[in-house]
PDB file of N, CA and C in Angstrom:
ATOM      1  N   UNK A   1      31.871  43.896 -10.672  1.00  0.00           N
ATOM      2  CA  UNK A   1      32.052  42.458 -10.745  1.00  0.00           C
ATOM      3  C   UNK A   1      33.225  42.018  -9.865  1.00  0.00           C
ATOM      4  N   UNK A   2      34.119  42.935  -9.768  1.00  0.00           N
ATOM      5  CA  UNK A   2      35.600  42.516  -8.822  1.00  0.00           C
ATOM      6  C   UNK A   2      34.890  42.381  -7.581  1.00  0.00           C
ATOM      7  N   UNK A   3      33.951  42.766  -6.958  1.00  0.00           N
ATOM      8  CA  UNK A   3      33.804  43.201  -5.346  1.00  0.00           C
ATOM      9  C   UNK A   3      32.788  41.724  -4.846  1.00  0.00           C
ATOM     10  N   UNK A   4      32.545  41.369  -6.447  1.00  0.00           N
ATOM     11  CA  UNK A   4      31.446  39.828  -6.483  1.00  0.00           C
ATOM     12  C   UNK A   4      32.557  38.863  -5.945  1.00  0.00           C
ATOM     13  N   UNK A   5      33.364  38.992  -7.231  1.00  0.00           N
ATOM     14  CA  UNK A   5      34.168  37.576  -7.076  1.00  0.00           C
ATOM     15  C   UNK A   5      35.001  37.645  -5.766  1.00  0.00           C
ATOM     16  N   UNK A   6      35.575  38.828  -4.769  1.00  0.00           N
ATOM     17  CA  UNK A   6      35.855  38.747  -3.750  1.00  0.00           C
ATOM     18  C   UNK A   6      35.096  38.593  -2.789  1.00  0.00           C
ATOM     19  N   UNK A   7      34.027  39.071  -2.963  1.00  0.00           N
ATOM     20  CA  UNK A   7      33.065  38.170  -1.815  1.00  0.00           C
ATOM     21  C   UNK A   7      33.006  36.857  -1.934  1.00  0.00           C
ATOM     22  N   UNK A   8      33.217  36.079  -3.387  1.00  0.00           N
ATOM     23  CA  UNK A   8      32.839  34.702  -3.189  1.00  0.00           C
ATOM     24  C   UNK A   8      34.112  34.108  -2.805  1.00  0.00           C
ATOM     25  N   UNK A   9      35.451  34.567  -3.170  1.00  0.00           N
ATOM     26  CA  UNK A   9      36.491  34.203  -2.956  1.00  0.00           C
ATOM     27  C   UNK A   9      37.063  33.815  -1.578  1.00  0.00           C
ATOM     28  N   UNK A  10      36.078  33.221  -0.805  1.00  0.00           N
ATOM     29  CA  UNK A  10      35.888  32.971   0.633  1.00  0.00           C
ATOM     30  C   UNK A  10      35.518  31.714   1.151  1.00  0.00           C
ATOM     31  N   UNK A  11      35.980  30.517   1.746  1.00  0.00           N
ATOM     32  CA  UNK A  11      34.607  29.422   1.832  1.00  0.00           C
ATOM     33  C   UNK A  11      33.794  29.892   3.002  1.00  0.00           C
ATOM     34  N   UNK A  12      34.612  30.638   3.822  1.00  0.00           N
ATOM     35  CA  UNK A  12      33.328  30.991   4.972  1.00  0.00           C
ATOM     36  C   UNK A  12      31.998  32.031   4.087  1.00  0.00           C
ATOM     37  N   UNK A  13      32.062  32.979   3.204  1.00  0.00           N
ATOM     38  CA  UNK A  13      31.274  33.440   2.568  1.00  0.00           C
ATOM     39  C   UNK A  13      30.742  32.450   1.630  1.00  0.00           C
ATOM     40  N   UNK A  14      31.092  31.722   1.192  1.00  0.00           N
ATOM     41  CA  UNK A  14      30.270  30.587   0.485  1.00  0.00           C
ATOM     42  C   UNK A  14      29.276  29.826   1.606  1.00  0.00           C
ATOM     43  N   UNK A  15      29.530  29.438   2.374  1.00  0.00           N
ATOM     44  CA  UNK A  15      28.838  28.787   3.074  1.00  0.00           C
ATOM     45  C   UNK A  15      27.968  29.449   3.951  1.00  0.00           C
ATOM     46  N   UNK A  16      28.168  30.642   4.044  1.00  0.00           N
ATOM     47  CA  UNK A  16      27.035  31.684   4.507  1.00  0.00           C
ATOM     48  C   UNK A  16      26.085  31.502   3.249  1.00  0.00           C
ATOM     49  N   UNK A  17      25.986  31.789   2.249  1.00  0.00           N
ATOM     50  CA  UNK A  17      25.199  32.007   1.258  1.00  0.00           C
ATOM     51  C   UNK A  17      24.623  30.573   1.279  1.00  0.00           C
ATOM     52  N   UNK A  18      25.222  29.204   1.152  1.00  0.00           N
ATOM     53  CA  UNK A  18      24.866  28.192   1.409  1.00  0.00           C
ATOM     54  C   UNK A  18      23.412  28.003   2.449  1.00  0.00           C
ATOM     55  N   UNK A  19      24.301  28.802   3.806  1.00  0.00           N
ATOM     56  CA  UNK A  19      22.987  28.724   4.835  1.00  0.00           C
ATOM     57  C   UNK A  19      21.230  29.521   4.239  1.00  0.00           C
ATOM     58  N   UNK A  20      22.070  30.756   3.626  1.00  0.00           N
ATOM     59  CA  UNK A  20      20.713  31.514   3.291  1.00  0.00           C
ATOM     60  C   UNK A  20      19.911  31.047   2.292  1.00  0.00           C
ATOM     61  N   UNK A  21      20.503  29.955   1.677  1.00  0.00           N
ATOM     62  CA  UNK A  21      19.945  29.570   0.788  1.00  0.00           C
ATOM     63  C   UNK A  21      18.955  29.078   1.377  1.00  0.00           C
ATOM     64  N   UNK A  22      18.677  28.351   2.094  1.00  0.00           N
ATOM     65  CA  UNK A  22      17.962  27.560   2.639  1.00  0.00           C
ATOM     66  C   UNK A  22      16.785  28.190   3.405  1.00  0.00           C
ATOM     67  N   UNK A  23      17.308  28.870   4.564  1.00  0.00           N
ATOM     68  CA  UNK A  23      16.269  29.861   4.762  1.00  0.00           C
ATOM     69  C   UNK A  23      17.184  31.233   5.376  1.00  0.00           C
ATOM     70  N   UNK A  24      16.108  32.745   5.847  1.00  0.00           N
ATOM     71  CA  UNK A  24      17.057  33.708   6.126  1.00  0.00           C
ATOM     72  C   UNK A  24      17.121  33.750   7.330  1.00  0.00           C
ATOM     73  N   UNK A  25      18.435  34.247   8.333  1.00  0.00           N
ATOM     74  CA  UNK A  25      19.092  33.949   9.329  1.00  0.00           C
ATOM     75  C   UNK A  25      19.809  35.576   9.531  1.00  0.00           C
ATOM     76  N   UNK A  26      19.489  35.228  11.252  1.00  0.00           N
ATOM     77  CA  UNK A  26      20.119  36.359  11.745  1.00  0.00           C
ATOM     78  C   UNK A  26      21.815  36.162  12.259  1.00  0.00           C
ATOM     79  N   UNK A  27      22.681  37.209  12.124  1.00  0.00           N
ATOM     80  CA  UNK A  27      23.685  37.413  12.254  1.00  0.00           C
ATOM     81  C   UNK A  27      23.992  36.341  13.557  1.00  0.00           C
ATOM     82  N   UNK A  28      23.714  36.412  14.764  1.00  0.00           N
ATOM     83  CA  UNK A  28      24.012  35.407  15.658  1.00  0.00           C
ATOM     84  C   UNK A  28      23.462  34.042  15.053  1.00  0.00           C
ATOM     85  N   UNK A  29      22.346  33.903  14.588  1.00  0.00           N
ATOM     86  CA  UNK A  29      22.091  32.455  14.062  1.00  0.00           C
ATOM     87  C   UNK A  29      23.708  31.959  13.485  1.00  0.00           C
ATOM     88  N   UNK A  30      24.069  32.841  12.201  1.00  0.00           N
ATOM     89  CA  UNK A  30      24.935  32.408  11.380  1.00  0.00           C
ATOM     90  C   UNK A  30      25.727  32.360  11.977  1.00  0.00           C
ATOM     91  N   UNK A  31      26.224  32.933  12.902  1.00  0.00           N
ATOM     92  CA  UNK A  31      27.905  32.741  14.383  1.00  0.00           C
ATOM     93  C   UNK A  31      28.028  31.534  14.235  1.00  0.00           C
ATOM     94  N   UNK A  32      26.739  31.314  14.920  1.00  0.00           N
ATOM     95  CA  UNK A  32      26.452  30.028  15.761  1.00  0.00           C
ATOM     96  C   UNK A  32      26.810  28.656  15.168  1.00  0.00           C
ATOM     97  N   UNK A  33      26.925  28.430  13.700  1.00  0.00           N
ATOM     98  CA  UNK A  33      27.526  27.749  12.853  1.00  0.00           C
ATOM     99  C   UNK A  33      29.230  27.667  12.758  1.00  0.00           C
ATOM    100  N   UNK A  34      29.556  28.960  13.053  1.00  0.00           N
ATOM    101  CA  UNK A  34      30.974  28.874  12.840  1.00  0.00           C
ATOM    102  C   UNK A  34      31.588  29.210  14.309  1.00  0.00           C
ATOM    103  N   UNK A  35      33.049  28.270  13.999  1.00  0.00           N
ATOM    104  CA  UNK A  35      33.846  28.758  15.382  1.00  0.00           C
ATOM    105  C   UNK A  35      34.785  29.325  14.857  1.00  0.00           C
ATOM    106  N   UNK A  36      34.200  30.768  14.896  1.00  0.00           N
ATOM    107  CA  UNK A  36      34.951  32.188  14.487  1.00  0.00           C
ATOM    108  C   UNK A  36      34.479  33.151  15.475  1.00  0.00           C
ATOM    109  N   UNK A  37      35.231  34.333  15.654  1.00  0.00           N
ATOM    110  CA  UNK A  37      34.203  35.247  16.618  1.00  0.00           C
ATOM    111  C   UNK A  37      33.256  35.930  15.924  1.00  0.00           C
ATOM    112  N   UNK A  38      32.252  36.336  16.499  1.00  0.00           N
ATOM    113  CA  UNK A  38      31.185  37.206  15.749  1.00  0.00           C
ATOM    114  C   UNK A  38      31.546  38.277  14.960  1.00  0.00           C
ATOM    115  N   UNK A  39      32.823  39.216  15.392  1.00  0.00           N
ATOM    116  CA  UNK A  39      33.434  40.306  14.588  1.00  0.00           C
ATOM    117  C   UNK A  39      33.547  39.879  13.317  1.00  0.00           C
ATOM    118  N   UNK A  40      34.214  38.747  13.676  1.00  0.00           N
ATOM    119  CA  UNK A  40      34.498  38.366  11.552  1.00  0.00           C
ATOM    120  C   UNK A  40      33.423  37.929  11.047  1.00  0.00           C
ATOM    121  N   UNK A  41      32.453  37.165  11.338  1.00  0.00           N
ATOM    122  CA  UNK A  41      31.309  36.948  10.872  1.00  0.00           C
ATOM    123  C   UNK A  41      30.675  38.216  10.393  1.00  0.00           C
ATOM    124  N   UNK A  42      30.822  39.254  11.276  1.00  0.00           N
ATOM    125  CA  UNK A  42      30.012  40.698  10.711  1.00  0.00           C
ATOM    126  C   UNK A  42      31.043  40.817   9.507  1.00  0.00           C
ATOM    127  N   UNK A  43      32.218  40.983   9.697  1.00  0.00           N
ATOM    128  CA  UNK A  43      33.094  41.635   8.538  1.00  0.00           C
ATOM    129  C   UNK A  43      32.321  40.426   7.180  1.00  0.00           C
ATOM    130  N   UNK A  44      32.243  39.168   7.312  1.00  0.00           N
ATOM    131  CA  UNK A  44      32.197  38.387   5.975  1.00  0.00           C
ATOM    132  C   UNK A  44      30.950  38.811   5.459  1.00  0.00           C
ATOM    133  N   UNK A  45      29.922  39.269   6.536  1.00  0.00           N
ATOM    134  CA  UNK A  45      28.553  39.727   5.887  1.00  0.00           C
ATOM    135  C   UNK A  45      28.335  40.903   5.177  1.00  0.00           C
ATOM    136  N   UNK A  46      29.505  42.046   6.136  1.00  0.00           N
ATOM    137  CA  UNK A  46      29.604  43.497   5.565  1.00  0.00           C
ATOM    138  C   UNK A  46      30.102  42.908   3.792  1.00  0.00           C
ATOM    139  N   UNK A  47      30.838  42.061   3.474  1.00  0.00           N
ATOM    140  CA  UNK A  47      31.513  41.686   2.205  1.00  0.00           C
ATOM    141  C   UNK A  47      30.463  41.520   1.596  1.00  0.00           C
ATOM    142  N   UNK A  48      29.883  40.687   1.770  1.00  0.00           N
ATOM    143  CA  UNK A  48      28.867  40.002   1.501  1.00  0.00           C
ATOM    144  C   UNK A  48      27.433  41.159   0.599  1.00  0.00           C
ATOM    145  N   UNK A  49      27.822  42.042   1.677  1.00  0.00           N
ATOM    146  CA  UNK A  49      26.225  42.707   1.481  1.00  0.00           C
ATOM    147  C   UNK A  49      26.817  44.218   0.586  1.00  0.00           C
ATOM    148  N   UNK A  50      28.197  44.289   0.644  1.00  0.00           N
ATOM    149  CA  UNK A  50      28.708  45.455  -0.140  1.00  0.00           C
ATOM    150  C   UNK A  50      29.013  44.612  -1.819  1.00  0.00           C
ATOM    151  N   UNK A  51      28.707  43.398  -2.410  1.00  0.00           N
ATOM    152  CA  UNK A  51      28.951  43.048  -3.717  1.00  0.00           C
ATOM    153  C   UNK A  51      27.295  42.547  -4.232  1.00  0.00           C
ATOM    154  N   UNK A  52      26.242  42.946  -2.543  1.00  0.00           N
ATOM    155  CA  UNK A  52      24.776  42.985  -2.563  1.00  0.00           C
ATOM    156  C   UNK A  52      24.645  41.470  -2.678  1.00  0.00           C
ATOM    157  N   UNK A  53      25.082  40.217  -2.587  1.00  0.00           N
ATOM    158  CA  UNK A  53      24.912  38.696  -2.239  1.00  0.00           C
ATOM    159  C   UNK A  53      23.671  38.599  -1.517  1.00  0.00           C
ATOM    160  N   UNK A  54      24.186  39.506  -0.276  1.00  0.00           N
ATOM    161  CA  UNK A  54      23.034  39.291   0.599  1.00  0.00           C
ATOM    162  C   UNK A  54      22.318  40.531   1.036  1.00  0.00           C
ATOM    163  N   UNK A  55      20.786  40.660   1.637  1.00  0.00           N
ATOM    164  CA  UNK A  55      19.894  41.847   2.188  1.00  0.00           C
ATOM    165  C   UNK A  55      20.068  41.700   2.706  1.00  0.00           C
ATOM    166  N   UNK A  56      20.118  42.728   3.717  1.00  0.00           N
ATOM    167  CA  UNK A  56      19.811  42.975   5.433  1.00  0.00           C
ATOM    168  C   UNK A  56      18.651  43.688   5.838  1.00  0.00           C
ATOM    169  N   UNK A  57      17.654  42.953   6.640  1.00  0.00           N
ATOM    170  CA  UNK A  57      16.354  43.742   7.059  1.00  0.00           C
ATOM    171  C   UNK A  57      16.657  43.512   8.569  1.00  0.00           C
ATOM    172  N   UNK A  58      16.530  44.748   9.028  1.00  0.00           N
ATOM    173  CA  UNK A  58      15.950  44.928  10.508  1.00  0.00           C
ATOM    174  C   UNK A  58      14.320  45.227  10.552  1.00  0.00           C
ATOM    175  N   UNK A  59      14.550  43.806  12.125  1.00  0.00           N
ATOM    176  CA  UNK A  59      13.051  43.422  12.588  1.00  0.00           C
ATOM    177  C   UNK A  59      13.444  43.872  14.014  1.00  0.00           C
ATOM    178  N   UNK A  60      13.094  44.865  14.417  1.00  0.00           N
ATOM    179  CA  UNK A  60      13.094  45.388  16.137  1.00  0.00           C
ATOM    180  C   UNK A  60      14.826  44.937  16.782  1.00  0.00           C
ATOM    181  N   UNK A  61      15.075  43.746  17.275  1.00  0.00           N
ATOM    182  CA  UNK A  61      16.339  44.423  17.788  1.00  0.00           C
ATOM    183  C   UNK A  61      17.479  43.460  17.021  1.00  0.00           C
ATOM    184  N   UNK A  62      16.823  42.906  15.915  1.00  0.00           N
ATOM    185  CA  UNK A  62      17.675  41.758  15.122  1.00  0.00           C
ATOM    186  C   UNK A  62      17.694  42.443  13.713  1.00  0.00           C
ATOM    187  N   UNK A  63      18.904  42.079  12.988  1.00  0.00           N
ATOM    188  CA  UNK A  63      18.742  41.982  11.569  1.00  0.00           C
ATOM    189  C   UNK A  63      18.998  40.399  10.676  1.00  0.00           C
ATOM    190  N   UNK A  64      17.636  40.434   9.663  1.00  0.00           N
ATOM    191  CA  UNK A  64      17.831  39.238   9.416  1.00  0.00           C
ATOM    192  C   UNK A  64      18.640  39.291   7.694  1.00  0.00           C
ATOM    193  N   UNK A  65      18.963  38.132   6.999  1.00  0.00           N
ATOM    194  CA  UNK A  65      20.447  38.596   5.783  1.00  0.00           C
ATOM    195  C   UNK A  65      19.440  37.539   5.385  1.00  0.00           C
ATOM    196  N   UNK A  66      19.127  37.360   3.857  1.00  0.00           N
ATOM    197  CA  UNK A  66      18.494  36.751   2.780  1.00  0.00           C
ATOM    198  C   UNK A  66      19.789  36.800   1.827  1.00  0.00           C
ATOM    199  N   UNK A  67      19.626  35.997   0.959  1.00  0.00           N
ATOM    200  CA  UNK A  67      20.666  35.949   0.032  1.00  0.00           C
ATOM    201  C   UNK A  67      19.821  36.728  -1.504  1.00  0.00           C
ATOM    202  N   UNK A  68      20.215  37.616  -1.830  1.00  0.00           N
ATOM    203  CA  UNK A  68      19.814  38.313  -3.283  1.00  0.00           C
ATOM    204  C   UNK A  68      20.167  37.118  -4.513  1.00  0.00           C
ATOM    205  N   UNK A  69      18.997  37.015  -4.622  1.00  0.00           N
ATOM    206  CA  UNK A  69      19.471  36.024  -6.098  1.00  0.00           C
ATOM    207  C   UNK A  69      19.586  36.939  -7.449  1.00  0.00           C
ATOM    208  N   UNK A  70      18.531  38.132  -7.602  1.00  0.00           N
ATOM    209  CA  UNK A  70      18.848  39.018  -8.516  1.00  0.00           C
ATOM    210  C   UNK A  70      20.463  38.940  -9.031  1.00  0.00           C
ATOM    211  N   UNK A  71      21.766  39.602  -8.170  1.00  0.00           N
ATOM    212  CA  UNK A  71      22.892  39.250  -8.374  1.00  0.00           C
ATOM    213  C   UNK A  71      23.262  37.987  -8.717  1.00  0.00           C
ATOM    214  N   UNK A  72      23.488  37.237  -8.334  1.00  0.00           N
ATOM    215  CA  UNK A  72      23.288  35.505  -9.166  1.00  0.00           C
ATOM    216  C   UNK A  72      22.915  35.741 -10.092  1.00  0.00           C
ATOM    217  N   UNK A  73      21.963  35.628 -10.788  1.00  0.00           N
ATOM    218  CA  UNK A  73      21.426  35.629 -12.014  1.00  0.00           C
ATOM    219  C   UNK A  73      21.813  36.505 -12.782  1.00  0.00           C
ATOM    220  N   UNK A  74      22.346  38.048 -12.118  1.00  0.00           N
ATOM    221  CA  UNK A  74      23.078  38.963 -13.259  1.00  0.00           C
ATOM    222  C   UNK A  74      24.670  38.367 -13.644  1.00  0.00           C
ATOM    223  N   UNK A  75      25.028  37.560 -12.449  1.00  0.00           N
ATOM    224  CA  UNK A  75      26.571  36.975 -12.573  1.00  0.00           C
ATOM    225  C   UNK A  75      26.290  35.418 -13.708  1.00  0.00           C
ATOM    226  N   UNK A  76      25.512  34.888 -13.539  1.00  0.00           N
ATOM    227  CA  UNK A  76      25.160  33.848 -14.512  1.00  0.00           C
ATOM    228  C   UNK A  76      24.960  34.408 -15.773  1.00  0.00           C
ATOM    229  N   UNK A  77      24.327  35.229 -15.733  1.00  0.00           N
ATOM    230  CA  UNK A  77      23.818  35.805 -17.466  1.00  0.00           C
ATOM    231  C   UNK A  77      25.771  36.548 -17.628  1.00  0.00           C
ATOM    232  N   UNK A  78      26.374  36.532 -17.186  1.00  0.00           N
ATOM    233  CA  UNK A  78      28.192  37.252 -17.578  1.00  0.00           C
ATOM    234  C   UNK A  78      28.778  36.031 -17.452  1.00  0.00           C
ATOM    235  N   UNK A  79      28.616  34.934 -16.957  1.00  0.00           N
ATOM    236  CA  UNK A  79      29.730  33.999 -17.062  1.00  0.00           C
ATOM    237  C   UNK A  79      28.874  33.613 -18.843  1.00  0.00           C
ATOM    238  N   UNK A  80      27.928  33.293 -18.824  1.00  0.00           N
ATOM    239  CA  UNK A  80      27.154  32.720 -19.615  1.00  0.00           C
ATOM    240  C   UNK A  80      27.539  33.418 -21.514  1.00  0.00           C
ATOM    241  N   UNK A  81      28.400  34.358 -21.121  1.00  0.00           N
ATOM    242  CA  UNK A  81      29.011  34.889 -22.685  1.00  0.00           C
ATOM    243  C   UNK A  81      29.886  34.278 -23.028  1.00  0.00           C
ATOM    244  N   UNK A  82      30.425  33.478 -21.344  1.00  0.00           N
ATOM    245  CA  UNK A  82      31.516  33.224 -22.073  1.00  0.00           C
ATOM    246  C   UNK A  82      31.440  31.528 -22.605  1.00  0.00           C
ATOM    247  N   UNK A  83      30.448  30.838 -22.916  1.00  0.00           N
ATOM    248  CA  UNK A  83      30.087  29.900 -23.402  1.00  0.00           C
ATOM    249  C   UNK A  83      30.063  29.778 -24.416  1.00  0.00           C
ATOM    250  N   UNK A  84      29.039  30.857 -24.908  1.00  0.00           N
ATOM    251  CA  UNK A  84      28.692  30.925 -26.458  1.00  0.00           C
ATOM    252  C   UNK A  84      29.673  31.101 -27.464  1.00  0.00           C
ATOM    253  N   UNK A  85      29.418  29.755 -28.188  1.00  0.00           N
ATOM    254  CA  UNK A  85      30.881  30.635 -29.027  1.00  0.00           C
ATOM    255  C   UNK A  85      29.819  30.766 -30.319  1.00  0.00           C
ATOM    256  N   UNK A  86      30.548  31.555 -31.131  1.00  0.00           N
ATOM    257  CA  UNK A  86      29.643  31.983 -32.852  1.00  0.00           C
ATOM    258  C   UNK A  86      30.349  31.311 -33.671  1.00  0.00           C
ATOM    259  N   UNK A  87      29.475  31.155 -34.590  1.00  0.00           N
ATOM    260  CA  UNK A  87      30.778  31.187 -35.581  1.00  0.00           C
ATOM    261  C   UNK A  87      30.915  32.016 -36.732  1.00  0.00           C
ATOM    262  N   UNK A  88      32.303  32.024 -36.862  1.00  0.00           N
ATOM    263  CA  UNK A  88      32.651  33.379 -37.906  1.00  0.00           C
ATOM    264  C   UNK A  88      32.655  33.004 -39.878  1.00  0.00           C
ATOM    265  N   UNK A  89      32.206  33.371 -40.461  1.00  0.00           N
ATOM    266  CA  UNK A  89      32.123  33.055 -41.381  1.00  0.00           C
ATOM    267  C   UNK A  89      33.422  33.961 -42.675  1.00  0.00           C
TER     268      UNK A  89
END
């Protein structure tokens, strides 16, 4: 869960996930949004894809990054305990 919340702990990684939301995009696509160099863009994706946020599929000489919602939904169902309250009798 630490390696989650540091991936999100980013707005450039937020807003990557933002993009994938929408549809999936190759590593230069996503540059191309930011005026950063491509190196860090790889590093925010390597983050990205080591707390599993996002897939990476290679298609011949591109790889394209989808955003994993599986994770989302395992991080929603853990914030989501901390809602519930019981009560104690």
């Amino acid at each position: 869960m630490n390696i989650l919340f540091k991936a999100l702990n980013d707005t450039t990684r937020r807003s990557i996930l933002e993009m994938l939301k929408e549809k999936d995009m190759t590593a230069g696509e996503i540059a191309d949004q930011f005026n950063i160099s491509k190196p860090s863009i790889s590093h925010h994706l390597d983050l990205l894809k080591q707390a599993n946020l996002v897939v990476a599929v290679k298609e011949g000489q591109f790889i394209y990054y989808s955003i994993n919602t599986t994770v989302m939904d395992e991080m929603l169902k853990w914030l989501m305990q901390f809602s519930v309250k019981t009560k104690k009798k």
